[in-house]
PDB file of N, CA and C in Angstrom:
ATOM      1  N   UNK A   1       7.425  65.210  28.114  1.00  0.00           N
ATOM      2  CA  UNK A   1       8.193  66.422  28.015  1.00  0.00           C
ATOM      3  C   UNK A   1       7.439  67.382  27.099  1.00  0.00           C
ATOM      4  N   UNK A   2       7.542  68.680  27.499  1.00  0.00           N
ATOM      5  CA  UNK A   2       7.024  69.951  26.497  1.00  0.00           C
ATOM      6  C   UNK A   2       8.025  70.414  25.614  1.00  0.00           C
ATOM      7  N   UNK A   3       7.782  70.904  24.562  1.00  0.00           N
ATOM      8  CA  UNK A   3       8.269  71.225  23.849  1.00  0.00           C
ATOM      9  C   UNK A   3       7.469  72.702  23.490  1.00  0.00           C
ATOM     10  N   UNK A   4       8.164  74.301  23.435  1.00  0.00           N
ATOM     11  CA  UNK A   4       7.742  75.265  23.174  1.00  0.00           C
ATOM     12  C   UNK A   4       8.151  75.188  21.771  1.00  0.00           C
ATOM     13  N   UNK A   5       7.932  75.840  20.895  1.00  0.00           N
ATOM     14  CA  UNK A   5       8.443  75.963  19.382  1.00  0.00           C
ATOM     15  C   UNK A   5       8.155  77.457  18.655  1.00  0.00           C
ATOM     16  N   UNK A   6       8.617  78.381  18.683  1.00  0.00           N
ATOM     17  CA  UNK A   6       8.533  80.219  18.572  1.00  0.00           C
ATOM     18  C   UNK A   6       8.667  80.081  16.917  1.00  0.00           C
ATOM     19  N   UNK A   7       7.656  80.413  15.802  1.00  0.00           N
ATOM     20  CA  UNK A   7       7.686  80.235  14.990  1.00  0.00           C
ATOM     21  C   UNK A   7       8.740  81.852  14.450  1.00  0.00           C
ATOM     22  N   UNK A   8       9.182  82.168  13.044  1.00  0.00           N
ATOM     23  CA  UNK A   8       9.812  83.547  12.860  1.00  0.00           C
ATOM     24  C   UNK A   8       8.251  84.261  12.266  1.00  0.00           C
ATOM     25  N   UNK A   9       8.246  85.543  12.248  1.00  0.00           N
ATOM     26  CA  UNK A   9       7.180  86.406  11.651  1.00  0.00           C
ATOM     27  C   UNK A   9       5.955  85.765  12.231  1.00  0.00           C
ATOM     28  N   UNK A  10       5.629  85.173  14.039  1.00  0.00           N
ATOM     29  CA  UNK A  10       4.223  84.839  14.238  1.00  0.00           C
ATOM     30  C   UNK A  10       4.789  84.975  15.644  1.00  0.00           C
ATOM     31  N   UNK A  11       3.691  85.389  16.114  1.00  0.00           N
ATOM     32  CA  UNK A  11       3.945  86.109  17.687  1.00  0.00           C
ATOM     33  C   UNK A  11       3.481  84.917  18.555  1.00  0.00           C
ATOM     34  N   UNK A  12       3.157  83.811  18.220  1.00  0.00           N
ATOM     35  CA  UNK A  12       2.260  82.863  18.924  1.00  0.00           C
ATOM     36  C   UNK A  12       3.621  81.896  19.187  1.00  0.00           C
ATOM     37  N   UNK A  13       3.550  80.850  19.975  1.00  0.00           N
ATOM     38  CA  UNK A  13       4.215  79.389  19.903  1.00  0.00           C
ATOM     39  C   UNK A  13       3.400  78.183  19.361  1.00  0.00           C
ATOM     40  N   UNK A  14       3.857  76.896  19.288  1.00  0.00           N
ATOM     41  CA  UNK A  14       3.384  75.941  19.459  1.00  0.00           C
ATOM     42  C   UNK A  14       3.987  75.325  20.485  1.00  0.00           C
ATOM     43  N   UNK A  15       3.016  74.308  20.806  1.00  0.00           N
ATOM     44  CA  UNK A  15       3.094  73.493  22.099  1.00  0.00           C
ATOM     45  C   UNK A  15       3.184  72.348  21.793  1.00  0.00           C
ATOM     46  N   UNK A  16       3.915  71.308  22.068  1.00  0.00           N
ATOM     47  CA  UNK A  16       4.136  69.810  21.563  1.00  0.00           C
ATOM     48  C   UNK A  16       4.165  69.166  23.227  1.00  0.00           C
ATOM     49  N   UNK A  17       3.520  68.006  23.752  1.00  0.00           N
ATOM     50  CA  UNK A  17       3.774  67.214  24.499  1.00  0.00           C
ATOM     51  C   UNK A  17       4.429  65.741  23.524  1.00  0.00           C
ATOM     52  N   UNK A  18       5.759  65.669  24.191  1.00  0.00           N
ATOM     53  CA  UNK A  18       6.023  64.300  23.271  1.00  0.00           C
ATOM     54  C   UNK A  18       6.880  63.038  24.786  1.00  0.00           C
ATOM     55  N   UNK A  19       7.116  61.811  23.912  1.00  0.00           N
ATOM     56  CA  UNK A  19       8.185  61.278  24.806  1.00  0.00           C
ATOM     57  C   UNK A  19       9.543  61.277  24.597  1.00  0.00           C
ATOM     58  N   UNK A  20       9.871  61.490  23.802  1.00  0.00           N
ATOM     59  CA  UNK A  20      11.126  62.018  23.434  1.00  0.00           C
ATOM     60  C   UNK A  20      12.045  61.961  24.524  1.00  0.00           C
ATOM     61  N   UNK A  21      13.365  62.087  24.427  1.00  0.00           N
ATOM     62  CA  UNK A  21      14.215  62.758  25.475  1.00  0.00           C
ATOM     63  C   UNK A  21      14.738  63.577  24.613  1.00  0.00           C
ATOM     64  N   UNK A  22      15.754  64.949  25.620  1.00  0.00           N
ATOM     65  CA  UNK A  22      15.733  65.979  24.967  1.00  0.00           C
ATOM     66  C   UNK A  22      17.616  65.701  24.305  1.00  0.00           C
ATOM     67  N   UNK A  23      18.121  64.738  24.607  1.00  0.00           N
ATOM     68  CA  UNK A  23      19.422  64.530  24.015  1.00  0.00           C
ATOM     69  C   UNK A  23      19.012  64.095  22.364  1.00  0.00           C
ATOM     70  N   UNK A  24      17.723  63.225  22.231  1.00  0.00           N
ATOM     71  CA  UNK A  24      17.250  63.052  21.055  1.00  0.00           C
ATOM     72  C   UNK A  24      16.622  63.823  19.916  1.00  0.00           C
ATOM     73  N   UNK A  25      15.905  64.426  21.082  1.00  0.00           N
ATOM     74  CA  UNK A  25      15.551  65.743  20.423  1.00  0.00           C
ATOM     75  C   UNK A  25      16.102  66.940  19.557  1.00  0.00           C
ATOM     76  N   UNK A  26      17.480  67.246  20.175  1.00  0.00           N
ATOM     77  CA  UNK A  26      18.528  68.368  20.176  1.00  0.00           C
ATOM     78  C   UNK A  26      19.001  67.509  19.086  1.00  0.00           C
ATOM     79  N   UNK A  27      19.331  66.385  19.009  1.00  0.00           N
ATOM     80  CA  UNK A  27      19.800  65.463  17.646  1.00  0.00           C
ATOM     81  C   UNK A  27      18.984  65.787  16.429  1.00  0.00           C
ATOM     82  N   UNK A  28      17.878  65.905  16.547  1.00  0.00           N
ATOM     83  CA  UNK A  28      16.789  65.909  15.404  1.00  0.00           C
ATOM     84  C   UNK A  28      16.757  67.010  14.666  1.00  0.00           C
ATOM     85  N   UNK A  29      16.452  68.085  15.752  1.00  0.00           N
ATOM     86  CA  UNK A  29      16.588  69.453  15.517  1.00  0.00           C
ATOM     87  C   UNK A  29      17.615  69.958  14.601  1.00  0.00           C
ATOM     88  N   UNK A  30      19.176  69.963  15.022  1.00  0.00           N
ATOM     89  CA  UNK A  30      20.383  70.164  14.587  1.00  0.00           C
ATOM     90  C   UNK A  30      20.255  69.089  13.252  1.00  0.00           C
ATOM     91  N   UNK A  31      20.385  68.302  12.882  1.00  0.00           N
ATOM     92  CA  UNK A  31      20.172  67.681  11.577  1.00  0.00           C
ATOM     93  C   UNK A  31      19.498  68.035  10.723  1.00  0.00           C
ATOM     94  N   UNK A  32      18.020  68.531  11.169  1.00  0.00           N
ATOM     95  CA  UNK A  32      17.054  69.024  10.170  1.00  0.00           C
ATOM     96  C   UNK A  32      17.244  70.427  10.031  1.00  0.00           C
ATOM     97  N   UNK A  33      17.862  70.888  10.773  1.00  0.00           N
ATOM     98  CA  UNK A  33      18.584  72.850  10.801  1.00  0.00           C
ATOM     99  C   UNK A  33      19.343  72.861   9.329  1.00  0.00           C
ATOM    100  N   UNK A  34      20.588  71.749   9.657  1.00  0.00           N
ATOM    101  CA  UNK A  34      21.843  71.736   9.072  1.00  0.00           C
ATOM    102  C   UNK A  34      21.183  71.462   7.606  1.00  0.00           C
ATOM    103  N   UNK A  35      19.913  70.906   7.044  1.00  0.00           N
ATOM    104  CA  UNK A  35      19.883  70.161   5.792  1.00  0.00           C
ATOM    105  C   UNK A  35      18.440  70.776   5.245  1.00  0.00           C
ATOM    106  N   UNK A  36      17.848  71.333   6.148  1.00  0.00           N
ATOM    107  CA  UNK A  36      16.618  72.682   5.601  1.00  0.00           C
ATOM    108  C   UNK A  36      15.352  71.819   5.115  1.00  0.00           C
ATOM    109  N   UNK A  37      15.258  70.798   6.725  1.00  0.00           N
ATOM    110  CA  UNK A  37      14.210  69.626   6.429  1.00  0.00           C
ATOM    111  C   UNK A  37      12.872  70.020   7.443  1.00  0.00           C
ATOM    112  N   UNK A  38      11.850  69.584   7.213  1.00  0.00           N
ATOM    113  CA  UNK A  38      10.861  69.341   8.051  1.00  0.00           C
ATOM    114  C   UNK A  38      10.875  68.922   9.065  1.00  0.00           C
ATOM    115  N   UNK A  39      10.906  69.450  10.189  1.00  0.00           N
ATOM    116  CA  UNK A  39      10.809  68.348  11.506  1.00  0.00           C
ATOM    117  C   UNK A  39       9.444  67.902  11.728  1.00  0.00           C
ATOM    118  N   UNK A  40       9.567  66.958  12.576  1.00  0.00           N
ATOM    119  CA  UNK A  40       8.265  66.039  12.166  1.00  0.00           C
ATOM    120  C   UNK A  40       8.291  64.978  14.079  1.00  0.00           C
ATOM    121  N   UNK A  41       7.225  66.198  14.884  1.00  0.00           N
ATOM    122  CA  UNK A  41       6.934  66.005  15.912  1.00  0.00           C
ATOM    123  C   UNK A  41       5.785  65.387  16.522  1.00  0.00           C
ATOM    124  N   UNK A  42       5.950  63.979  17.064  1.00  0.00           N
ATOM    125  CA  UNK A  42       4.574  63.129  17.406  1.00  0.00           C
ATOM    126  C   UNK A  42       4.241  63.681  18.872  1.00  0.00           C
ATOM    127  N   UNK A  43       3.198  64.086  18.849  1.00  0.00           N
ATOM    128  CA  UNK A  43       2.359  64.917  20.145  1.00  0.00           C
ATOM    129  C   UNK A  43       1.480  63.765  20.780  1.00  0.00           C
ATOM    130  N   UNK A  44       1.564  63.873  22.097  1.00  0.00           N
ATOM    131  CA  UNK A  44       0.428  62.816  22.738  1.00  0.00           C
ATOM    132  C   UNK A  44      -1.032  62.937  22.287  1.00  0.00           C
ATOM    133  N   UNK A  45      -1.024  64.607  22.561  1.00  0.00           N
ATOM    134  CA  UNK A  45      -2.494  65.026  22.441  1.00  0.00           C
ATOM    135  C   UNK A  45      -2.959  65.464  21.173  1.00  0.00           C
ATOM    136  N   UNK A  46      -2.164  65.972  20.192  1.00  0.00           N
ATOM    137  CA  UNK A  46      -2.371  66.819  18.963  1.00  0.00           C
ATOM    138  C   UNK A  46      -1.939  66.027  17.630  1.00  0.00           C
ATOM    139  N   UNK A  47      -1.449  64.746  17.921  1.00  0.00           N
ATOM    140  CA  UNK A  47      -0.950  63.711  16.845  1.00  0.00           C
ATOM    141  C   UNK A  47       0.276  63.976  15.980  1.00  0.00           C
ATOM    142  N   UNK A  48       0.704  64.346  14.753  1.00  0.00           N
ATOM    143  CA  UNK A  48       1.609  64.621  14.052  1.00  0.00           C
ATOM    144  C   UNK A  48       1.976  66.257  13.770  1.00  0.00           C
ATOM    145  N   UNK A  49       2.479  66.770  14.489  1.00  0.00           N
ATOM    146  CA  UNK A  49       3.111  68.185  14.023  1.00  0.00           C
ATOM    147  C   UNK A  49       4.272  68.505  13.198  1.00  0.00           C
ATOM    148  N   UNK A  50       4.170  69.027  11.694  1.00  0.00           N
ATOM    149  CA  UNK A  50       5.189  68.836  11.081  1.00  0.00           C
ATOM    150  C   UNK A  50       5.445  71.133  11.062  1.00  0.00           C
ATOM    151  N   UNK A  51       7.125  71.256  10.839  1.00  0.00           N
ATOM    152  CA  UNK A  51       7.378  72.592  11.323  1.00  0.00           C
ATOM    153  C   UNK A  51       8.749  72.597  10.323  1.00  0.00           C
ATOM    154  N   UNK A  52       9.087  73.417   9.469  1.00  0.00           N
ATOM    155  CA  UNK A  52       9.435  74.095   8.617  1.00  0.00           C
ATOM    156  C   UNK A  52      11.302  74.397   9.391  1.00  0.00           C
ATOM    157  N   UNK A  53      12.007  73.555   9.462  1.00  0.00           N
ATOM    158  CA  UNK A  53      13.061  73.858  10.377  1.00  0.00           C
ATOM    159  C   UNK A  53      13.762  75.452   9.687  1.00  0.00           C
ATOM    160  N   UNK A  54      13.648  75.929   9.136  1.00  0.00           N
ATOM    161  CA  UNK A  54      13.737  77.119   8.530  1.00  0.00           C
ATOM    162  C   UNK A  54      13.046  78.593   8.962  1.00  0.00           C
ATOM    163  N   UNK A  55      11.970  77.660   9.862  1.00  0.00           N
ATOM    164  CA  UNK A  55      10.859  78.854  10.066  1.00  0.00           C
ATOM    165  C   UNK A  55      10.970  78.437  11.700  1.00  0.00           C
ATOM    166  N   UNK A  56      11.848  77.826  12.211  1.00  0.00           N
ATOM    167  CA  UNK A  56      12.254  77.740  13.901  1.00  0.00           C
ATOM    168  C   UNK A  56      12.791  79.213  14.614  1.00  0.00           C
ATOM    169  N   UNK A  57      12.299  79.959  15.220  1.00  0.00           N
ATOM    170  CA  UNK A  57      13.347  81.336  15.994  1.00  0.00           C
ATOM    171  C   UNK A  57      13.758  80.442  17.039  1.00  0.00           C
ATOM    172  N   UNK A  58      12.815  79.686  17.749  1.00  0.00           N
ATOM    173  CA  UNK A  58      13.392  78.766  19.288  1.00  0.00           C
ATOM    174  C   UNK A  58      12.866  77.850  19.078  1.00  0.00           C
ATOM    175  N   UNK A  59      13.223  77.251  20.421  1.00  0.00           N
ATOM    176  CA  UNK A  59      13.028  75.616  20.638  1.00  0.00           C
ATOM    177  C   UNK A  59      12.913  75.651  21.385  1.00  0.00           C
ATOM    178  N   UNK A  60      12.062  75.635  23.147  1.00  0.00           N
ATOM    179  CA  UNK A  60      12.219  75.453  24.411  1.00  0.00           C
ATOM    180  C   UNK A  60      11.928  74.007  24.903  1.00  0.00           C
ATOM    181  N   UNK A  61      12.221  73.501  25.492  1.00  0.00           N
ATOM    182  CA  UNK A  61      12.561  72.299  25.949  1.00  0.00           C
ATOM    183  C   UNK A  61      11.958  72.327  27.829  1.00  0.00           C
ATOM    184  N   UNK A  62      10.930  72.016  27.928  1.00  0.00           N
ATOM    185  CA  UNK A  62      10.167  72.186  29.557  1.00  0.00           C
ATOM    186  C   UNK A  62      10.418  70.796  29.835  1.00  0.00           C
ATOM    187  N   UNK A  63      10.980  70.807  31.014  1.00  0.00           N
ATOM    188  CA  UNK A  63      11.214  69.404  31.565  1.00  0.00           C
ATOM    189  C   UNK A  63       9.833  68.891  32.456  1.00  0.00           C
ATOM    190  N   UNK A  64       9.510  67.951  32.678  1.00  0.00           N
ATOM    191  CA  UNK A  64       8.231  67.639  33.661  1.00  0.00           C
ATOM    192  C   UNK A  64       9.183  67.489  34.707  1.00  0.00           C
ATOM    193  N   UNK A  65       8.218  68.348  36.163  1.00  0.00           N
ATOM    194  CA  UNK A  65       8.707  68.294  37.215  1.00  0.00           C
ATOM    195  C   UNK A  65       7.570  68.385  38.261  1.00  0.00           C
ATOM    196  N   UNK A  66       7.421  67.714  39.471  1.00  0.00           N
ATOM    197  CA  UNK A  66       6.380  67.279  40.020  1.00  0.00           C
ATOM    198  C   UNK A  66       5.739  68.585  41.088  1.00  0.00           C
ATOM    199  N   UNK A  67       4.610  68.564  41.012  1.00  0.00           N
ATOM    200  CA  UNK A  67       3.766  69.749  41.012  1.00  0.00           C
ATOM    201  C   UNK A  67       4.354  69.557  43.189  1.00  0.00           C
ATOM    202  N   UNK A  68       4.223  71.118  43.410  1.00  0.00           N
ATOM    203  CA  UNK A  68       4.154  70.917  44.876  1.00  0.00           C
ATOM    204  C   UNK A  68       2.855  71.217  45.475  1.00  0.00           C
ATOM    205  N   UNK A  69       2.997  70.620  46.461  1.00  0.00           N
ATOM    206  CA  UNK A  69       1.616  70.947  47.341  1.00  0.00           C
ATOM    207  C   UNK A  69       1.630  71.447  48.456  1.00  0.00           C
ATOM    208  N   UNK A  70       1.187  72.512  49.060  1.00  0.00           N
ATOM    209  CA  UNK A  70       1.175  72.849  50.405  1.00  0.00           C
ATOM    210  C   UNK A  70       1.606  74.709  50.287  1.00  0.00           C
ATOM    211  N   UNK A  71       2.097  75.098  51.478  1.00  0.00           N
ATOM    212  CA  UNK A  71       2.364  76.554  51.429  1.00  0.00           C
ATOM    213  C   UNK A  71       3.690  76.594  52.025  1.00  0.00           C
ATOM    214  N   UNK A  72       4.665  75.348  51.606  1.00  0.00           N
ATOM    215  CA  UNK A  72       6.164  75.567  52.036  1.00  0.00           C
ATOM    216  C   UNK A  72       6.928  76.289  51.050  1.00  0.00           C
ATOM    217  N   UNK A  73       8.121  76.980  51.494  1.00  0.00           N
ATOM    218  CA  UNK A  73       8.671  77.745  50.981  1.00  0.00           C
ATOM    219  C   UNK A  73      10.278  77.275  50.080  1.00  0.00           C
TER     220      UNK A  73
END
């Protein structure tokens, strides 16, 4: 699963690939919101991403979904 992450005062995102599910996720998030903690995201490709739950504007949540092939409509 992807994970978008819209930092506040930075025009860029970060990108997280994790395994997570996103019911777990949304758990993590909301806890570390509520208590002004670090979230602390394990990436397949990029290893440990830690993010300032204070300094979150979004959270997007990209589901994997299987690529199509062909020119059907």
């Amino acid at each position: 699963m992807k994970i978008k992450i819209g930092l506040r005062q930075n025009s860029q995102e970060l990108v997280v690939e994790t395994e997570k599910d996103a019911q777990a996720l949304a758990q993590q998030v909301s806890a570390a919101a509520k208590e002004l903690q670090t979230l602390v995201f394990e990436s397949e490709k990029h290893g440990t991403v830690l993010v300032p739950a204070n300094g979150i504007a979004y959270l997007q949540v990209v589901t994997d979904e299987p690529r199509k092939v062909g020119f059907g409509l």
